[in-house]
Structure formats: C-alpha cells, structure tokens
Protein backbone atom coordinates (compact mmCIF):
# COMPACT_ATOMS: atom_id res chain seq x y z
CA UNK A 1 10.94 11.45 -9.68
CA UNK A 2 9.95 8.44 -8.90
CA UNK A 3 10.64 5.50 -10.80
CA UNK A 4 7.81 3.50 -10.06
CA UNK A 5 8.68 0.80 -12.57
CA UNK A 6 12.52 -0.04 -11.43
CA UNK A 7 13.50 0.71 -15.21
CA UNK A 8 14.70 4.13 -14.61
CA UNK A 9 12.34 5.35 -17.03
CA UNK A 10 10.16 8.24 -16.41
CA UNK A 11 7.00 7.16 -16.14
CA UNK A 12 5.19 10.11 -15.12
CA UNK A 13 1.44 10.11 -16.04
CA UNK A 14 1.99 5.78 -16.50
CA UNK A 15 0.76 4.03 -13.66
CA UNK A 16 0.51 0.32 -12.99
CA UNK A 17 -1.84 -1.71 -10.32
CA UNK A 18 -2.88 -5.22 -10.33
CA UNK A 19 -6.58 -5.79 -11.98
CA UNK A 20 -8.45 -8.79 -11.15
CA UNK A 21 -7.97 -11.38 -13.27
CA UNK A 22 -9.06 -8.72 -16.39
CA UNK A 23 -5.24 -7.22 -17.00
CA UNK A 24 -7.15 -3.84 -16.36
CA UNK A 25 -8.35 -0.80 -13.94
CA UNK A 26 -10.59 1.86 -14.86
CA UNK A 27 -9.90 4.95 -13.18
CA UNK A 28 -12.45 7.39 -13.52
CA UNK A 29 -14.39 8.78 -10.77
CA UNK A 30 -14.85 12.57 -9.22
CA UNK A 31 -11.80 13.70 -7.07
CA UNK A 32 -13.26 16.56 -5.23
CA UNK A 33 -11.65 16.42 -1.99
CA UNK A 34 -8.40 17.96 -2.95
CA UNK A 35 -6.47 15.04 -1.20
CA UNK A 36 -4.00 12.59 -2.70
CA UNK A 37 -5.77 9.14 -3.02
CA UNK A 38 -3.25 6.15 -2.26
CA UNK A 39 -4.28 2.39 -2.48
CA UNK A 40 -2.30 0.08 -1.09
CA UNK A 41 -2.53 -3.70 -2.50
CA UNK A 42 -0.93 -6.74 -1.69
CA UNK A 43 -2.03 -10.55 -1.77
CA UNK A 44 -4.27 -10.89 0.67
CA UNK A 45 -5.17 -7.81 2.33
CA UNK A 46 -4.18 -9.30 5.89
CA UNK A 47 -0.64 -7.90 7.25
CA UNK A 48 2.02 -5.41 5.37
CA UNK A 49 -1.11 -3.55 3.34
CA UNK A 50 -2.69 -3.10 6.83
CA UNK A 51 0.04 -1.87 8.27
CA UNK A 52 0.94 0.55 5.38
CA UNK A 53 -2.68 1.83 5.36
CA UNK A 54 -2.73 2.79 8.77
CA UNK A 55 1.03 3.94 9.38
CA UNK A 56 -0.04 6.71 6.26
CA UNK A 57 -3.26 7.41 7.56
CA UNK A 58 -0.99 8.44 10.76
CA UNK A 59 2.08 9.90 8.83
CA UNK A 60 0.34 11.57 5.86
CA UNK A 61 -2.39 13.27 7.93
CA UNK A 62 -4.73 14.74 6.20
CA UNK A 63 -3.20 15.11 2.78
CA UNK A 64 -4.20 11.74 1.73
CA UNK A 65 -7.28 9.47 1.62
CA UNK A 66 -5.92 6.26 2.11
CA UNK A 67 -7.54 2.19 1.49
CA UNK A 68 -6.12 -0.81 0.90
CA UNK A 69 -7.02 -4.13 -0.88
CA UNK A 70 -5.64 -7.54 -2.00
CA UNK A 71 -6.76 -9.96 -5.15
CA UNK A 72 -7.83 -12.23 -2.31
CA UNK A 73 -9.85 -11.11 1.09
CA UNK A 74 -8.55 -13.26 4.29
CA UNK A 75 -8.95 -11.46 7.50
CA UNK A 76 -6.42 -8.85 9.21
CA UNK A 77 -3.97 -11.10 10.90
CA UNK A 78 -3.80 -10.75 14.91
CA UNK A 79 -0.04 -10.62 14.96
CA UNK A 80 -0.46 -7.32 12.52
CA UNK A 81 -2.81 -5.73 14.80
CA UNK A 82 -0.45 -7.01 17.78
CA UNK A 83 2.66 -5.07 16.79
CA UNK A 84 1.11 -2.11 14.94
CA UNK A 85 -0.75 -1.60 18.68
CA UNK A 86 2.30 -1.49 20.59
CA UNK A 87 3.03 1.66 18.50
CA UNK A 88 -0.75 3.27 19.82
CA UNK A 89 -2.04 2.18 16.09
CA UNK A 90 -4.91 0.39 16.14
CA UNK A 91 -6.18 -2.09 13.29
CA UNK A 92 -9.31 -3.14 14.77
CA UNK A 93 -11.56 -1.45 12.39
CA UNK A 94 -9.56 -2.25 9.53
CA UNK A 95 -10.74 -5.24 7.43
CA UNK A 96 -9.19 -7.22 4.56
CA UNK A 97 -10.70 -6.38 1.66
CA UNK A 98 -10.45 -7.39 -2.22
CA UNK A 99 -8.83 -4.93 -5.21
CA UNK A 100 -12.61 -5.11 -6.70
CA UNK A 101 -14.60 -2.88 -4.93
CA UNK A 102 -11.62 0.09 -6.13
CA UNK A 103 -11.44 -0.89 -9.49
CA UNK A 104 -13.87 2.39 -10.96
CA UNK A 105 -11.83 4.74 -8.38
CA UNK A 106 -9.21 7.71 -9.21
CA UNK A 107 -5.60 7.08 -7.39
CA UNK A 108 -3.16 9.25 -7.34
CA UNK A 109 -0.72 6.27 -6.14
CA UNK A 110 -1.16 3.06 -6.35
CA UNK A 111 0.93 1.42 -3.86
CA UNK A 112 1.98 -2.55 -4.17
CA UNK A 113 3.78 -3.87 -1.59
CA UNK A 114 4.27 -7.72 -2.34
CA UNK A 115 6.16 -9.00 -5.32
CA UNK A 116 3.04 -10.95 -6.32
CA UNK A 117 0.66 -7.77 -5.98
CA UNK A 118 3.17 -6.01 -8.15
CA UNK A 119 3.75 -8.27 -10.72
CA UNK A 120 0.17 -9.58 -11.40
CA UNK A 121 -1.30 -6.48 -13.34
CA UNK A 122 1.71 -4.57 -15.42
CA UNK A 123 -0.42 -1.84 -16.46
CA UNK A 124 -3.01 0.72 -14.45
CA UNK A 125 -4.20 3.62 -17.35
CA UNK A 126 -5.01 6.49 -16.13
CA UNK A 127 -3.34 8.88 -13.34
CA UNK A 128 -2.26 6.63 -10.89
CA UNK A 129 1.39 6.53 -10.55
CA UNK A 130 2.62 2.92 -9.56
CA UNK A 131 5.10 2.19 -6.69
CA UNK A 132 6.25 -1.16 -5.66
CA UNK A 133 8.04 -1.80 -2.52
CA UNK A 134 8.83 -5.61 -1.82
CA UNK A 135 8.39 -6.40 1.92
CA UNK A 136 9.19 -9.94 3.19
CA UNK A 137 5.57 -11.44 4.36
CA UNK A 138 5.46 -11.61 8.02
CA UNK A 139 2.25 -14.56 7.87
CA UNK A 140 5.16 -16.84 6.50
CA UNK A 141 6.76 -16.45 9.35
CA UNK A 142 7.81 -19.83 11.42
CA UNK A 143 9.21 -20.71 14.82
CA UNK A 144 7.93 -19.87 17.74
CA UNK A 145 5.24 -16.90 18.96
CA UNK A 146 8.36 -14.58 19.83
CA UNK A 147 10.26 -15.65 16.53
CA UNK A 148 6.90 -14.33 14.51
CA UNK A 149 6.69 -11.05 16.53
CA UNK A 150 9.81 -10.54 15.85
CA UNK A 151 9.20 -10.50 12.06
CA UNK A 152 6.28 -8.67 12.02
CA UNK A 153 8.12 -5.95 13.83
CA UNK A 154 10.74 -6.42 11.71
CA UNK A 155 8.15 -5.51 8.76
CA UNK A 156 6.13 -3.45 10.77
CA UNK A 157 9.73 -0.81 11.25
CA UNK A 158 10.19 -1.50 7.47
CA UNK A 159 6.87 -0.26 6.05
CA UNK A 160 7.28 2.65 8.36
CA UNK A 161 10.76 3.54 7.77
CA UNK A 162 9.84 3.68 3.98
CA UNK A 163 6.82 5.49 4.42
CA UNK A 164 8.61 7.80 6.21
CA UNK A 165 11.22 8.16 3.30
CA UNK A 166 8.70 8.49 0.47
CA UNK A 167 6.52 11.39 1.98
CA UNK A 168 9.83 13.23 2.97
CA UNK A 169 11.00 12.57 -1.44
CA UNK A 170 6.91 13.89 -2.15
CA UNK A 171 6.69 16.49 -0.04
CA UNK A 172 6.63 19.79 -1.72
CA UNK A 173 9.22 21.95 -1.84
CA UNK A 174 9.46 25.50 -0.93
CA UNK A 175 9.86 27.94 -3.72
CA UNK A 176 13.16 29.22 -4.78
C-alpha cells in the first residue's frame, strides 16, 4: 500500500491533488487506453515535475500516460533540460504548463512533488490516488554555474532513484 497521505492510513480509493484556487478536481473523463494515467504537479511546472515526467515516460514505458502541471506556468528551466540531457533525456518539447487544463481528466496517480504543490489542495475525489514526494527545488539554487548543476543533479538522481523505487513497490506481482 501506499500511504499517500503520510498518516499511515489506508487511503485506497482517496486521492488528493492541488485544485486551482477552487479546493477541488473533477475527475471524470473516458479511460480507454488501458494505461495508468499519472500527473505530476509542482509549483511552477519548470524543473523537478519536468524531470519526473520524462524520467517515467522513460522508466514506465508504455504502461503509463504521463503529463505534468503546476498552479503557475513559467517556462522549463535550462539547467533542467541541461542535466536531464546528459542522461540522453531530452526536455525540449516539454513545456511548463498550469494544473487547469487537467482539471476534468481521470488519474490514476496524482503525483506532487513540492511541499507547496502538496499542501495547497488536501482533497482530489475521485480515483486518483495521491503521492507526495518532497524534493528540494533546484531553481533556488545559489552559487556559482557548477554549484547549481550540481543541485539539479543532485535532484535530477533523486527523482529518479524514487521513481525507480515506486514502480518496483507497483509493479505487479506474479501469482502464487
């Protein structure tokens, strides 16, 4: 199980997301492809959602259709795309984006990954089953060009590593 929350409650069935400014998310529209759907939110849209999109786009394969958003668009930061292509991933044709053009949209996981993504809607009815993982922000970064790289790779190995982790706890298991 997952506990989504940090509450060790089950809260299978209960999933959370942020809403703009409303408190809400509708979730409500045709699932046919037979893939998981996964959003991905943070603040603004511009460095650890990016990287988290793409690095399960790559890890996931084809079980899941994967987006990402924020509450506020920017503009995918260059270090991002920097240190996510010296792994062969490319962000060029990703672009920030904001929460409400998802809002009417089934997910089967809804994916924050900043503390104020997570925090800013509590509840997301409907399937979607919340996960919050709290990355440090590599944009904050200070110091010099190499003293930023080096966070965002920092991050970058982070938001991989956990990735990694959580499909490996989803996958399914073989019958006994």
């Amino acid at each position: 199980m997952i506990d989504s929350a940090g509450d060790g409650a089950d809260h299978k069935g209960l999933g959370r997301t942020l809403a703009a400014d409303s408190g809400y998310c509708a979730a409500v529209t045709d699932h046919s492809s037979g893939r998981d759907r996964a959003l991905i939110l943070c603040t603004h849209n511009s460095a650890r959602s990016q990287m988290a999109e793409r690095f399960l786009r790559e890890l996931g394969g084809d079980r899941f259709e994967v987006a990402s958003a924020g509450t506020v668009a920017t503009a995918v930061h260059p270090l991002a795309a920097r240190v996510m292509e010296e792994l062969g991933l490319d962000l060029r044709g990703h672009s920030s984006k904001t929460l409400d053009r998802y809002l009417g949209e089934r997910w089967d996981y809804v994916i924050t990954v900043c503390d104020q993504a997570g925090e800013r809607c509590p509840l997301f009815p409907g399937p979607a089953r919340r996960i919050h993982w709290s990355f440090e922000d590599p944009s904050a970064a200070t110091g010099s060009e190499a003293d930023r790289l080096a966070t965002f790779r920092r991050v970058r190995d982070a938001i991989r590593d956990r990735l990694r982790a959580w499909l490996a706890e989803i996958a399914p298991r073989p019958a006994a």
